[in-house]
C-alpha atoms as a PDB file:
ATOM      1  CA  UNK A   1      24.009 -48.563 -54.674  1.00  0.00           C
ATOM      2  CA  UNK A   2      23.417 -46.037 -51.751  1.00  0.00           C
ATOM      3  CA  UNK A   3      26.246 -43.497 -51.197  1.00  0.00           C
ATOM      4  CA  UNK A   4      28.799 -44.982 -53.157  1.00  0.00           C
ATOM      5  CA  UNK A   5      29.837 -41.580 -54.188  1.00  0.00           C
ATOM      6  CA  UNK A   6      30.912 -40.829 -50.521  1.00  0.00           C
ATOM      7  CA  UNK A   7      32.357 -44.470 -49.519  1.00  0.00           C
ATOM      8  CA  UNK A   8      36.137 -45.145 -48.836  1.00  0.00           C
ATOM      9  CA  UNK A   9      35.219 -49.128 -49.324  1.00  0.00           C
ATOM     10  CA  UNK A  10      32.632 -50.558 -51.234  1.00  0.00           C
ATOM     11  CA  UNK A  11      31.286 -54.066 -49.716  1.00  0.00           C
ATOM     12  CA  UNK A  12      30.636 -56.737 -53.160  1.00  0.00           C
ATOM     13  CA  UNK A  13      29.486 -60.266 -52.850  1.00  0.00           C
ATOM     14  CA  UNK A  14      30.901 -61.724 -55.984  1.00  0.00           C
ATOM     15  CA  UNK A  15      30.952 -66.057 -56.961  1.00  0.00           C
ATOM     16  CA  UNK A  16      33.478 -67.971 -56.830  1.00  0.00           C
ATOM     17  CA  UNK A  17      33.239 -71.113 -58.989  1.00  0.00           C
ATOM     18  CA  UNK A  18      33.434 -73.890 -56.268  1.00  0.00           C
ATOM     19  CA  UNK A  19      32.686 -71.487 -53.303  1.00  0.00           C
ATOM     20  CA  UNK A  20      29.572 -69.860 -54.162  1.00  0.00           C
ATOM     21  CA  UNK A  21      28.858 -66.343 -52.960  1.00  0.00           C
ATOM     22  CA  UNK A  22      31.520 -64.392 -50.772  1.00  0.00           C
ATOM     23  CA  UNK A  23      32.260 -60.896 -49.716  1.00  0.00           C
ATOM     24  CA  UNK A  24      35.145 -58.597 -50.490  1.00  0.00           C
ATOM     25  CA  UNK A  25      36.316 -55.088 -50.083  1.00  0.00           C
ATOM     26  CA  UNK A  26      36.904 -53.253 -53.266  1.00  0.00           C
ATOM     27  CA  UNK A  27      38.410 -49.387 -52.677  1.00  0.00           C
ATOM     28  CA  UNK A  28      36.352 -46.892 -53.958  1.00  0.00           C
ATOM     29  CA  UNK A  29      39.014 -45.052 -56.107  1.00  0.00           C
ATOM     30  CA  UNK A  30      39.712 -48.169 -58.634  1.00  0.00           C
ATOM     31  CA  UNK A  31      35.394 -48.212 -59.065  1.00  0.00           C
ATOM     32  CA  UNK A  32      33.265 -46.057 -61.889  1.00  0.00           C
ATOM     33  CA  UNK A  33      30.434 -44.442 -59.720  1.00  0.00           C
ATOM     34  CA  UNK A  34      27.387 -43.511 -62.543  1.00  0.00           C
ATOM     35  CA  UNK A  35      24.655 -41.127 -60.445  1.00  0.00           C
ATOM     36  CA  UNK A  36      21.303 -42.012 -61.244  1.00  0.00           C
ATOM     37  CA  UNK A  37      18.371 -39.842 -61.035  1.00  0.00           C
ATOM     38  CA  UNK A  38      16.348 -40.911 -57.757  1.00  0.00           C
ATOM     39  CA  UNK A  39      12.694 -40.462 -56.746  1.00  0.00           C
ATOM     40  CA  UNK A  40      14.398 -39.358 -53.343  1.00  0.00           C
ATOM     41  CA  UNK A  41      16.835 -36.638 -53.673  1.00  0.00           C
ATOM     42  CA  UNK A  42      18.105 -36.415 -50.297  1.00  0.00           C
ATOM     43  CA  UNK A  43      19.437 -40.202 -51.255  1.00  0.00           C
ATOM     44  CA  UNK A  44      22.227 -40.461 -53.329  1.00  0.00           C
ATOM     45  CA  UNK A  45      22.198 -43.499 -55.853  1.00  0.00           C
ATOM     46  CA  UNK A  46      24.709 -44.671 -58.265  1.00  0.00           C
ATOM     47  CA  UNK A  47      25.529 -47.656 -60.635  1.00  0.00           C
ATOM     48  CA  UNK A  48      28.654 -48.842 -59.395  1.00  0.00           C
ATOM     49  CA  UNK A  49      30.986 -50.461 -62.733  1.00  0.00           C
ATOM     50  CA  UNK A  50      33.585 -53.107 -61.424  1.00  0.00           C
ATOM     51  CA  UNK A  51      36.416 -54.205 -64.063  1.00  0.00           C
ATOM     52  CA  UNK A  52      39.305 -56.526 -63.442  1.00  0.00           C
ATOM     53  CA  UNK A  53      39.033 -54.444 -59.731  1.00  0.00           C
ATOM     54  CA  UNK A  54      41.630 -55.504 -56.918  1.00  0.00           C
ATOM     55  CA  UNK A  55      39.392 -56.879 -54.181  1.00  0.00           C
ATOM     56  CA  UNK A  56      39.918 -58.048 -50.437  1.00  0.00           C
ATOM     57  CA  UNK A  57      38.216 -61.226 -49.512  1.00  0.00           C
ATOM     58  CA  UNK A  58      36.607 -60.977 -45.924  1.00  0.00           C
ATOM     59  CA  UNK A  59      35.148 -63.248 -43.822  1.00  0.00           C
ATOM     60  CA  UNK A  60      31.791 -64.875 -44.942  1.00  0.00           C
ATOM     61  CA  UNK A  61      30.886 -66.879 -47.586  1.00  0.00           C
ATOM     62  CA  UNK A  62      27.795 -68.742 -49.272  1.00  0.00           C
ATOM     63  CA  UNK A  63      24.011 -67.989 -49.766  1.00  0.00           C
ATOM     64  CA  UNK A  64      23.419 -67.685 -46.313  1.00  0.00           C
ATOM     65  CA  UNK A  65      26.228 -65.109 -45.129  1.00  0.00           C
ATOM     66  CA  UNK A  66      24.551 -62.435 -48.057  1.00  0.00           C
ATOM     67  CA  UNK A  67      21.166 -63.353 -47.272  1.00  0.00           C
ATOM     68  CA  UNK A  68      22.000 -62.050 -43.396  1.00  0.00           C
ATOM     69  CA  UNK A  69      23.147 -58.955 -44.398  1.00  0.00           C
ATOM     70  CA  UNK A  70      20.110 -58.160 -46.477  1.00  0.00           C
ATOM     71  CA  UNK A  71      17.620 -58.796 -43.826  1.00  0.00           C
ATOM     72  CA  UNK A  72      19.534 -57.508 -41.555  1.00  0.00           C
ATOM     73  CA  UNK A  73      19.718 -53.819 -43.830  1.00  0.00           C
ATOM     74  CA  UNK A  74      15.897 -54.378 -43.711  1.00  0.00           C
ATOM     75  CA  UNK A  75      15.525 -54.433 -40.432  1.00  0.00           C
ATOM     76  CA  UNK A  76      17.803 -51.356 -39.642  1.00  0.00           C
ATOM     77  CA  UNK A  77      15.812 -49.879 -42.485  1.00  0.00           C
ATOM     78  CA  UNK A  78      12.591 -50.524 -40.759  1.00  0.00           C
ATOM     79  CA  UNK A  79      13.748 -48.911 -38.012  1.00  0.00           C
ATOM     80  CA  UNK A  80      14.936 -45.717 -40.031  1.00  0.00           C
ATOM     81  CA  UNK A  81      10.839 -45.856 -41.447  1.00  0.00           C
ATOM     82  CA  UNK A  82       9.651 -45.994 -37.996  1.00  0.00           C
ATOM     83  CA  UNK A  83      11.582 -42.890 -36.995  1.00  0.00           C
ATOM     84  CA  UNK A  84      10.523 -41.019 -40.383  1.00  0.00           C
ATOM     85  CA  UNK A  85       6.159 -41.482 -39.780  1.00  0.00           C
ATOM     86  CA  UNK A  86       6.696 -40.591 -36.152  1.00  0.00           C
ATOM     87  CA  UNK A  87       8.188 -37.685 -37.765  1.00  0.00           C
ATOM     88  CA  UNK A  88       5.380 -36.771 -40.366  1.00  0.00           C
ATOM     89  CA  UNK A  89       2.676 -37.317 -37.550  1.00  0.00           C
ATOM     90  CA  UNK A  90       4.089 -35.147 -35.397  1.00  0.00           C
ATOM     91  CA  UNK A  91       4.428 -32.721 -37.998  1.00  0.00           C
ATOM     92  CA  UNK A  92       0.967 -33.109 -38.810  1.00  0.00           C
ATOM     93  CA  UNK A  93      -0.170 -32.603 -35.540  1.00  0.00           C
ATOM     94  CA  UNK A  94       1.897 -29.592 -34.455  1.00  0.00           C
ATOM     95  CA  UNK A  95       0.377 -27.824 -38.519  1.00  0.00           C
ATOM     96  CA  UNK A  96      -3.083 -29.068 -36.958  1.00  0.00           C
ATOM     97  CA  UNK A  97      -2.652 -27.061 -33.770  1.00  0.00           C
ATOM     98  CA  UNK A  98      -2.227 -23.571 -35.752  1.00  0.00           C
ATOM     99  CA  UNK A  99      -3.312 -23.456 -38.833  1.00  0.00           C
ATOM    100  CA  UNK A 100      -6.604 -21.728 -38.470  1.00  0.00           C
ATOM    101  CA  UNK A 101      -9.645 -22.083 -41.103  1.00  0.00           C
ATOM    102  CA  UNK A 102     -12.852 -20.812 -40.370  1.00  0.00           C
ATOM    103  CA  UNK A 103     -12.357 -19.403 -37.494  1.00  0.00           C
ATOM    104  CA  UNK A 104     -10.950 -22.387 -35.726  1.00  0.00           C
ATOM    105  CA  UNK A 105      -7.591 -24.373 -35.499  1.00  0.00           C
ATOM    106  CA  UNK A 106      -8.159 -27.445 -38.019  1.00  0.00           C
ATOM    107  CA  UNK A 107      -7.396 -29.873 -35.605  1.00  0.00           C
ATOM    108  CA  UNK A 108     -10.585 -29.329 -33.962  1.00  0.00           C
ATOM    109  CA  UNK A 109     -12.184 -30.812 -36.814  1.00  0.00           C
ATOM    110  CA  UNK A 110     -13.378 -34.684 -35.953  1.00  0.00           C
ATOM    111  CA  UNK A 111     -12.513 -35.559 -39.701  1.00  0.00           C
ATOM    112  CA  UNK A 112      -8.538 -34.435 -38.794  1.00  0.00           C
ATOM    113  CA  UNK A 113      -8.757 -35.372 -35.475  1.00  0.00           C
ATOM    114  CA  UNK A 114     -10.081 -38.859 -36.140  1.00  0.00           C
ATOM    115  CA  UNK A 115      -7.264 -39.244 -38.732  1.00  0.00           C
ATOM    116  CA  UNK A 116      -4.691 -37.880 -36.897  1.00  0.00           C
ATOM    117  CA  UNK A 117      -5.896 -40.626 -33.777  1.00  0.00           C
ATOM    118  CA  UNK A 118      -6.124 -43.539 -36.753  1.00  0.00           C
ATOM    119  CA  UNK A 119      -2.305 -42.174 -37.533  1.00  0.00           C
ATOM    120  CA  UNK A 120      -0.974 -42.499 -33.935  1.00  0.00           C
ATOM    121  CA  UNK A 121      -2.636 -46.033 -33.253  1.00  0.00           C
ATOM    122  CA  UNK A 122      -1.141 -47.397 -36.599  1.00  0.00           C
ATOM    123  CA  UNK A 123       2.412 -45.556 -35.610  1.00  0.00           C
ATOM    124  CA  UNK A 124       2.411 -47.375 -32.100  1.00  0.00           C
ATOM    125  CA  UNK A 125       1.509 -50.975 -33.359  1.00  0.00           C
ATOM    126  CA  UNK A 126       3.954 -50.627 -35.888  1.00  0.00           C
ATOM    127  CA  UNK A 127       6.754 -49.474 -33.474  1.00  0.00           C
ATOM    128  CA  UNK A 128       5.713 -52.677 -30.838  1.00  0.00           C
ATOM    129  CA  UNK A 129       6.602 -54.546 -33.717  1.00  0.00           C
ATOM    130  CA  UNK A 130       9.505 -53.596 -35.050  1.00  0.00           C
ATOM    131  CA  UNK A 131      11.021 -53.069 -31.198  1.00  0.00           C
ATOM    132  CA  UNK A 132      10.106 -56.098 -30.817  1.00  0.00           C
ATOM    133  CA  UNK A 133      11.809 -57.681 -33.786  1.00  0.00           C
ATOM    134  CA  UNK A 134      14.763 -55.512 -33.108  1.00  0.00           C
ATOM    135  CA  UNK A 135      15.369 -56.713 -29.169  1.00  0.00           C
ATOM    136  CA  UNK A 136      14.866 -60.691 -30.470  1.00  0.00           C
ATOM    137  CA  UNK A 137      17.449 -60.073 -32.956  1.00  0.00           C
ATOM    138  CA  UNK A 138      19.499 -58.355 -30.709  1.00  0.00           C
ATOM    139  CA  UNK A 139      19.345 -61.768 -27.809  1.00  0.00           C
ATOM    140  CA  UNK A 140      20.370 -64.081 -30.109  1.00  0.00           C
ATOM    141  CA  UNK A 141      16.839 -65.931 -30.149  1.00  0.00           C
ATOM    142  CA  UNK A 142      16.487 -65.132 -34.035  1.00  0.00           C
ATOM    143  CA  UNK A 143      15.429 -65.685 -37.617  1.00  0.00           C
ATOM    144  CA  UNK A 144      16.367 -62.826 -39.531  1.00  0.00           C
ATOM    145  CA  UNK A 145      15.285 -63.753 -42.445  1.00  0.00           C
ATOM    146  CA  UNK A 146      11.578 -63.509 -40.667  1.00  0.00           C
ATOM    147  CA  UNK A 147      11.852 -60.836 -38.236  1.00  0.00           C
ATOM    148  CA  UNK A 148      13.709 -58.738 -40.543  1.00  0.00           C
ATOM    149  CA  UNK A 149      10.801 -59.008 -43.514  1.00  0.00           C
ATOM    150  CA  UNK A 150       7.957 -58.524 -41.011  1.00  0.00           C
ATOM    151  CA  UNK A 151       9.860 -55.398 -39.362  1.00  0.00           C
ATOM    152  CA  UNK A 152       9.977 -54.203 -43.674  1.00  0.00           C
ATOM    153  CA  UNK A 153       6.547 -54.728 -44.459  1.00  0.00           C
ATOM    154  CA  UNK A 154       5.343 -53.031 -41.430  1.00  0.00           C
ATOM    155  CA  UNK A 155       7.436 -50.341 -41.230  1.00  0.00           C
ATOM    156  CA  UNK A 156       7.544 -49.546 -45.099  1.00  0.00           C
ATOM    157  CA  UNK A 157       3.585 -49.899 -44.997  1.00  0.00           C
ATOM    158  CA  UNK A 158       2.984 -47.232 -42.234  1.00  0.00           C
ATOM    159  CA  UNK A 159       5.671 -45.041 -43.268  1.00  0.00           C
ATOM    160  CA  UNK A 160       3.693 -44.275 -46.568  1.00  0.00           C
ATOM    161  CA  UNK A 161       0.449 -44.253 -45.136  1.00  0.00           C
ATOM    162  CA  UNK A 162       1.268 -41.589 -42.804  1.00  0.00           C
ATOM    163  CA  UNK A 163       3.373 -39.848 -44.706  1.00  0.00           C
ATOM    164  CA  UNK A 164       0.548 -39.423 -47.343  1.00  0.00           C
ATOM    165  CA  UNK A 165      -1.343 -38.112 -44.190  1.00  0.00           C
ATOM    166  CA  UNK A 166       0.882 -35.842 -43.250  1.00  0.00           C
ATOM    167  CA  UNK A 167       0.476 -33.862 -47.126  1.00  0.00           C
ATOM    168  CA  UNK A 168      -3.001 -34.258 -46.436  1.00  0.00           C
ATOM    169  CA  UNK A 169      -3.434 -32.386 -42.709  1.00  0.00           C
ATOM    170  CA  UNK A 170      -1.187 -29.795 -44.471  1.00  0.00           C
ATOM    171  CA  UNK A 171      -3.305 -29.679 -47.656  1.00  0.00           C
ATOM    172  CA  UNK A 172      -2.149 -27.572 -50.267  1.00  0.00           C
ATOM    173  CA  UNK A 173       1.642 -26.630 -48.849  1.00  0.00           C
ATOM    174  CA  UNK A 174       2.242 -30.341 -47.959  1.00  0.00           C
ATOM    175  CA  UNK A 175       2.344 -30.810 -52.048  1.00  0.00           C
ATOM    176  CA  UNK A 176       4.992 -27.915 -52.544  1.00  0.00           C
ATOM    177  CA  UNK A 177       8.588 -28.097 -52.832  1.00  0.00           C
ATOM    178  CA  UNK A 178       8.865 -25.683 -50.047  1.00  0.00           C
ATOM    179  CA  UNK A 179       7.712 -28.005 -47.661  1.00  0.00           C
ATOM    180  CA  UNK A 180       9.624 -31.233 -45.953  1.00  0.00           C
ATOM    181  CA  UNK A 181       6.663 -33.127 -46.222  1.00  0.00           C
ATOM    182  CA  UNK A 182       7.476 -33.846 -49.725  1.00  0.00           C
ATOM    183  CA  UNK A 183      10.733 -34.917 -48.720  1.00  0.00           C
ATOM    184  CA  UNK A 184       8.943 -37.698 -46.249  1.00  0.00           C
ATOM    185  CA  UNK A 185       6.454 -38.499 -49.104  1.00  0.00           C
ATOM    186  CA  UNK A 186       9.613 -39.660 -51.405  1.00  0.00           C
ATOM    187  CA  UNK A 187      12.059 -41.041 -48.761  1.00  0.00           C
ATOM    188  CA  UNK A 188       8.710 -43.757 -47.755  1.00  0.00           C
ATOM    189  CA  UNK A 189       8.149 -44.687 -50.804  1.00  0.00           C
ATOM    190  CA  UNK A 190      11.726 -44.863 -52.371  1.00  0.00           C
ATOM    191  CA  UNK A 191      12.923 -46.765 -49.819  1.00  0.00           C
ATOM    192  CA  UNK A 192      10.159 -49.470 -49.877  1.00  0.00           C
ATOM    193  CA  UNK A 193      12.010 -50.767 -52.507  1.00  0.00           C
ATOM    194  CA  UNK A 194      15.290 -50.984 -50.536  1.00  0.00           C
ATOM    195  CA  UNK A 195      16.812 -54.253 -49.816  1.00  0.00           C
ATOM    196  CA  UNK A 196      14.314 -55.859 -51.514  1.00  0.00           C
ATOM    197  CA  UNK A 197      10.699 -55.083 -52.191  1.00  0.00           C
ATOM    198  CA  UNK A 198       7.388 -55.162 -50.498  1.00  0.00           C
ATOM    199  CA  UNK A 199       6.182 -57.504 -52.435  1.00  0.00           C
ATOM    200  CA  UNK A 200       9.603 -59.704 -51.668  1.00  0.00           C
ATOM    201  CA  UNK A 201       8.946 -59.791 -48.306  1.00  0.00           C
ATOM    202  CA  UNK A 202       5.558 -60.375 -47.802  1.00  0.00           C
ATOM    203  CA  UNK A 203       5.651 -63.585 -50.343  1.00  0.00           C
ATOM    204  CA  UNK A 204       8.535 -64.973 -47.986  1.00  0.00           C
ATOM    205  CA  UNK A 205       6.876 -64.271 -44.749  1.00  0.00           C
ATOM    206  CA  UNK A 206       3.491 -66.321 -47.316  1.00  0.00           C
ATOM    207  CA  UNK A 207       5.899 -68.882 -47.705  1.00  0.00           C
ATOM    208  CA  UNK A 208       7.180 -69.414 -43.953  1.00  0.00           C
ATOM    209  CA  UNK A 209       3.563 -69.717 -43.100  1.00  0.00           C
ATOM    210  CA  UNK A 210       2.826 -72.073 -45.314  1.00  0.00           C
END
Protein backbone atom coordinates (compact mmCIF):
# COMPACT_ATOMS: atom_id res chain seq x y z
CA UNK A 1 0.00 0.00 0.00
CA UNK A 2 1.20 3.61 -0.91
CA UNK A 3 1.70 5.96 2.08
CA UNK A 4 0.06 4.10 4.61
CA UNK A 5 2.69 5.20 6.98
CA UNK A 6 1.41 8.86 6.64
CA UNK A 7 -2.55 8.13 6.35
CA UNK A 8 -5.11 9.14 9.12
CA UNK A 9 -7.69 6.50 7.29
CA UNK A 10 -6.91 3.64 5.40
CA UNK A 11 -9.66 2.82 2.54
CA UNK A 12 -10.20 -1.55 2.55
CA UNK A 13 -12.61 -3.34 0.35
CA UNK A 14 -13.26 -6.41 2.39
CA UNK A 15 -16.38 -9.43 1.49
CA UNK A 16 -19.14 -9.78 3.01
CA UNK A 17 -20.73 -13.24 2.71
CA UNK A 18 -24.07 -12.35 0.91
CA UNK A 19 -22.91 -8.81 -0.19
CA UNK A 20 -19.84 -9.34 -2.01
CA UNK A 21 -17.14 -6.68 -2.03
CA UNK A 22 -17.64 -3.30 -0.02
CA UNK A 23 -15.59 -0.48 1.27
CA UNK A 24 -14.80 0.66 4.77
CA UNK A 25 -12.69 3.04 6.70
CA UNK A 26 -10.29 1.46 9.07
CA UNK A 27 -8.12 4.24 11.32
CA UNK A 28 -4.68 4.03 10.84
CA UNK A 29 -3.64 3.74 14.57
CA UNK A 30 -5.51 0.18 15.23
CA UNK A 31 -3.37 -1.10 11.68
CA UNK A 32 0.41 -2.79 11.66
CA UNK A 33 2.21 -0.75 8.85
CA UNK A 34 5.44 -3.26 7.66
CA UNK A 35 7.83 -0.86 5.20
CA UNK A 36 8.98 -2.67 2.37
CA UNK A 37 12.01 -2.00 0.43
CA UNK A 38 10.86 -0.24 -2.97
CA UNK A 39 12.54 0.07 -6.38
CA UNK A 40 11.35 3.83 -5.96
CA UNK A 41 12.51 5.46 -2.88
CA UNK A 42 10.83 8.65 -3.09
CA UNK A 43 7.54 6.18 -2.73
CA UNK A 44 6.81 4.90 0.43
CA UNK A 45 5.34 1.24 0.49
CA UNK A 46 4.14 -0.85 3.26
CA UNK A 47 2.26 -4.18 4.01
CA UNK A 48 -0.61 -3.11 5.82
CA UNK A 49 -1.74 -6.23 8.68
CA UNK A 50 -5.56 -5.96 9.57
CA UNK A 51 -6.76 -8.13 12.73
CA UNK A 52 -10.20 -8.20 14.25
CA UNK A 53 -9.80 -4.10 13.15
CA UNK A 54 -12.92 -1.76 13.92
CA UNK A 55 -14.01 -0.65 10.46
CA UNK A 56 -16.60 1.98 9.03
CA UNK A 57 -18.70 0.77 6.20
CA UNK A 58 -19.10 3.54 3.44
CA UNK A 59 -21.03 3.83 0.63
CA UNK A 60 -20.35 1.36 -2.31
CA UNK A 61 -20.54 -2.06 -2.63
CA UNK A 62 -19.96 -5.06 -5.18
CA UNK A 63 -17.40 -5.88 -8.00
CA UNK A 64 -18.18 -2.97 -9.82
CA UNK A 65 -17.88 -0.08 -7.09
CA UNK A 66 -13.85 -1.49 -6.51
CA UNK A 67 -13.30 -2.02 -10.03
CA UNK A 68 -14.11 2.05 -10.48
CA UNK A 69 -11.79 3.05 -8.13
CA UNK A 70 -8.95 1.09 -9.65
CA UNK A 71 -9.30 2.45 -13.06
CA UNK A 72 -10.02 5.40 -11.94
CA UNK A 73 -6.29 5.44 -9.72
CA UNK A 74 -5.01 4.46 -13.22
CA UNK A 75 -6.11 7.08 -14.89
CA UNK A 76 -5.01 9.79 -12.30
CA UNK A 77 -1.82 7.77 -12.40
CA UNK A 78 -1.49 8.20 -16.07
CA UNK A 79 -1.77 11.56 -15.69
CA UNK A 80 0.99 11.76 -12.86
CA UNK A 81 3.32 9.66 -15.86
CA UNK A 82 2.47 12.21 -18.32
CA UNK A 83 3.67 15.04 -16.11
CA UNK A 84 6.94 12.96 -15.06
CA UNK A 85 8.38 12.31 -19.20
CA UNK A 86 7.47 15.90 -19.94
CA UNK A 87 9.71 16.36 -17.10
CA UNK A 88 12.73 14.08 -18.18
CA UNK A 89 12.50 15.58 -21.81
CA UNK A 90 12.76 18.78 -20.80
CA UNK A 91 15.53 17.93 -18.70
CA UNK A 92 17.14 16.33 -21.47
CA UNK A 93 16.84 19.08 -23.62
CA UNK A 94 17.88 21.96 -21.35
CA UNK A 95 21.53 19.16 -20.46
CA UNK A 96 21.56 19.11 -24.45
CA UNK A 97 21.77 22.88 -24.76
CA UNK A 98 25.11 23.11 -22.51
CA UNK A 99 26.87 20.38 -22.15
CA UNK A 100 29.65 20.88 -24.60
CA UNK A 101 31.77 17.87 -26.25
CA UNK A 102 34.01 18.46 -28.92
CA UNK A 103 33.82 21.68 -29.22
CA UNK A 104 30.11 21.92 -29.65
CA UNK A 105 26.87 21.79 -27.47
CA UNK A 106 25.62 18.00 -27.89
CA UNK A 107 22.42 18.92 -28.96
CA UNK A 108 23.72 19.90 -32.20
CA UNK A 109 24.35 16.43 -32.88
CA UNK A 110 21.48 14.92 -35.45
CA UNK A 111 21.79 11.53 -33.46
CA UNK A 112 20.50 13.69 -30.06
CA UNK A 113 18.60 15.92 -31.89
CA UNK A 114 16.67 13.31 -33.83
CA UNK A 115 16.03 11.54 -30.48
CA UNK A 116 15.23 14.30 -28.59
CA UNK A 117 12.42 15.24 -31.74
CA UNK A 118 11.31 11.22 -31.63
CA UNK A 119 10.92 12.07 -27.61
CA UNK A 120 8.69 15.17 -28.02
CA UNK A 121 6.37 13.58 -30.82
CA UNK A 122 5.84 10.41 -28.60
CA UNK A 123 5.29 12.92 -25.38
CA UNK A 124 2.51 14.91 -27.37
CA UNK A 125 0.52 11.82 -28.75
CA UNK A 126 0.62 10.40 -25.51
CA UNK A 127 -0.67 13.59 -23.72
CA UNK A 128 -3.75 13.93 -26.68
CA UNK A 129 -4.57 10.75 -25.33
CA UNK A 130 -4.66 10.74 -21.99
CA UNK A 131 -6.40 14.53 -22.09
CA UNK A 132 -8.54 13.10 -23.97
CA UNK A 133 -9.48 10.17 -21.79
CA UNK A 134 -9.38 12.47 -18.85
CA UNK A 135 -12.11 15.26 -20.30
CA UNK A 136 -14.57 12.03 -21.44
CA UNK A 137 -14.34 10.81 -18.02
CA UNK A 138 -14.76 13.99 -16.63
CA UNK A 139 -18.52 14.63 -19.00
CA UNK A 140 -19.98 11.74 -17.90
CA UNK A 141 -19.80 10.02 -21.49
CA UNK A 142 -17.53 7.12 -19.97
CA UNK A 143 -16.14 3.63 -19.60
CA UNK A 144 -13.56 3.70 -17.13
CA UNK A 145 -12.70 0.57 -17.17
CA UNK A 146 -11.45 1.41 -21.00
CA UNK A 147 -10.35 4.86 -20.92
CA UNK A 148 -8.67 4.40 -17.74
CA UNK A 149 -6.41 1.18 -19.12
CA UNK A 150 -5.64 2.92 -22.43
CA UNK A 151 -4.65 6.30 -20.50
CA UNK A 152 -2.12 3.34 -18.28
CA UNK A 153 -0.65 1.70 -21.07
CA UNK A 154 0.13 4.85 -22.81
CA UNK A 155 1.23 6.83 -20.26
CA UNK A 156 3.28 4.04 -18.35
CA UNK A 157 4.80 3.12 -21.90
CA UNK A 158 6.18 6.66 -22.72
CA UNK A 159 7.07 7.48 -19.31
CA UNK A 160 9.85 4.72 -19.43
CA UNK A 161 10.84 5.24 -22.80
CA UNK A 162 11.71 8.72 -22.21
CA UNK A 163 12.84 8.47 -19.09
CA UNK A 164 15.49 5.90 -20.32
CA UNK A 165 16.23 8.81 -22.82
CA UNK A 166 16.66 11.22 -20.59
CA UNK A 167 19.89 8.92 -18.75
CA UNK A 168 20.94 8.57 -22.14
CA UNK A 169 21.23 12.54 -23.45
CA UNK A 170 22.92 12.87 -20.00
CA UNK A 171 25.20 9.84 -20.49
CA UNK A 172 27.33 8.99 -17.79
CA UNK A 173 25.79 11.44 -14.81
CA UNK A 174 22.20 10.40 -15.80
CA UNK A 175 23.32 6.78 -14.20
CA UNK A 176 24.59 8.40 -10.83
CA UNK A 177 22.88 8.82 -7.67
CA UNK A 178 23.63 12.43 -7.82
CA UNK A 179 21.41 12.99 -10.50
CA UNK A 180 17.29 13.15 -10.55
CA UNK A 181 17.26 11.34 -13.57
CA UNK A 182 17.62 8.22 -11.67
CA UNK A 183 14.87 9.19 -9.61
CA UNK A 184 12.55 9.45 -13.01
CA UNK A 185 14.14 6.14 -14.24
CA UNK A 186 12.60 4.29 -10.95
CA UNK A 187 9.36 6.29 -10.35
CA UNK A 188 8.37 5.04 -14.48
CA UNK A 189 9.04 1.90 -14.01
CA UNK A 190 7.82 1.26 -10.35
CA UNK A 191 4.78 2.65 -10.95
CA UNK A 192 3.92 0.64 -14.14
CA UNK A 193 3.01 -1.83 -11.88
CA UNK A 194 0.57 0.39 -9.93
CA UNK A 195 -3.03 -0.37 -9.92
CA UNK A 196 -2.52 -3.13 -11.88
CA UNK A 197 0.05 -4.05 -14.47
CA UNK A 198 0.89 -3.37 -18.03
CA UNK A 199 0.30 -6.44 -19.01
CA UNK A 200 -3.34 -6.21 -17.06
CA UNK A 201 -4.37 -3.60 -19.01
CA UNK A 202 -3.45 -4.18 -22.31
CA UNK A 203 -5.11 -7.92 -22.19
CA UNK A 204 -8.45 -6.07 -21.10
CA UNK A 205 -8.33 -3.36 -23.62
CA UNK A 206 -7.43 -7.26 -26.13
CA UNK A 207 -10.46 -8.39 -24.69
CA UNK A 208 -12.89 -5.28 -25.28
CA UNK A 209 -11.77 -5.47 -28.83
CA UNK A 210 -12.48 -8.68 -29.29
Amino acid sequence: MLDAQAADLILVSARIEGEGLAWFAVDSSAVECLPLAAYDLTRRQCRVRLVSCPARRLAGTGEASVRRVLDMAALALAVEELGGAAACLDAATEYAKVRVQFGRAIGSFQAVKHRLADTLIELELTRSLVEDCVSTVASKREDVSLLGSLAKVSASSTYQRIAGDNIQVHGGIGYTWEHDAQLYFKRAFSGAGLFGTLDQHRDNLAARAA
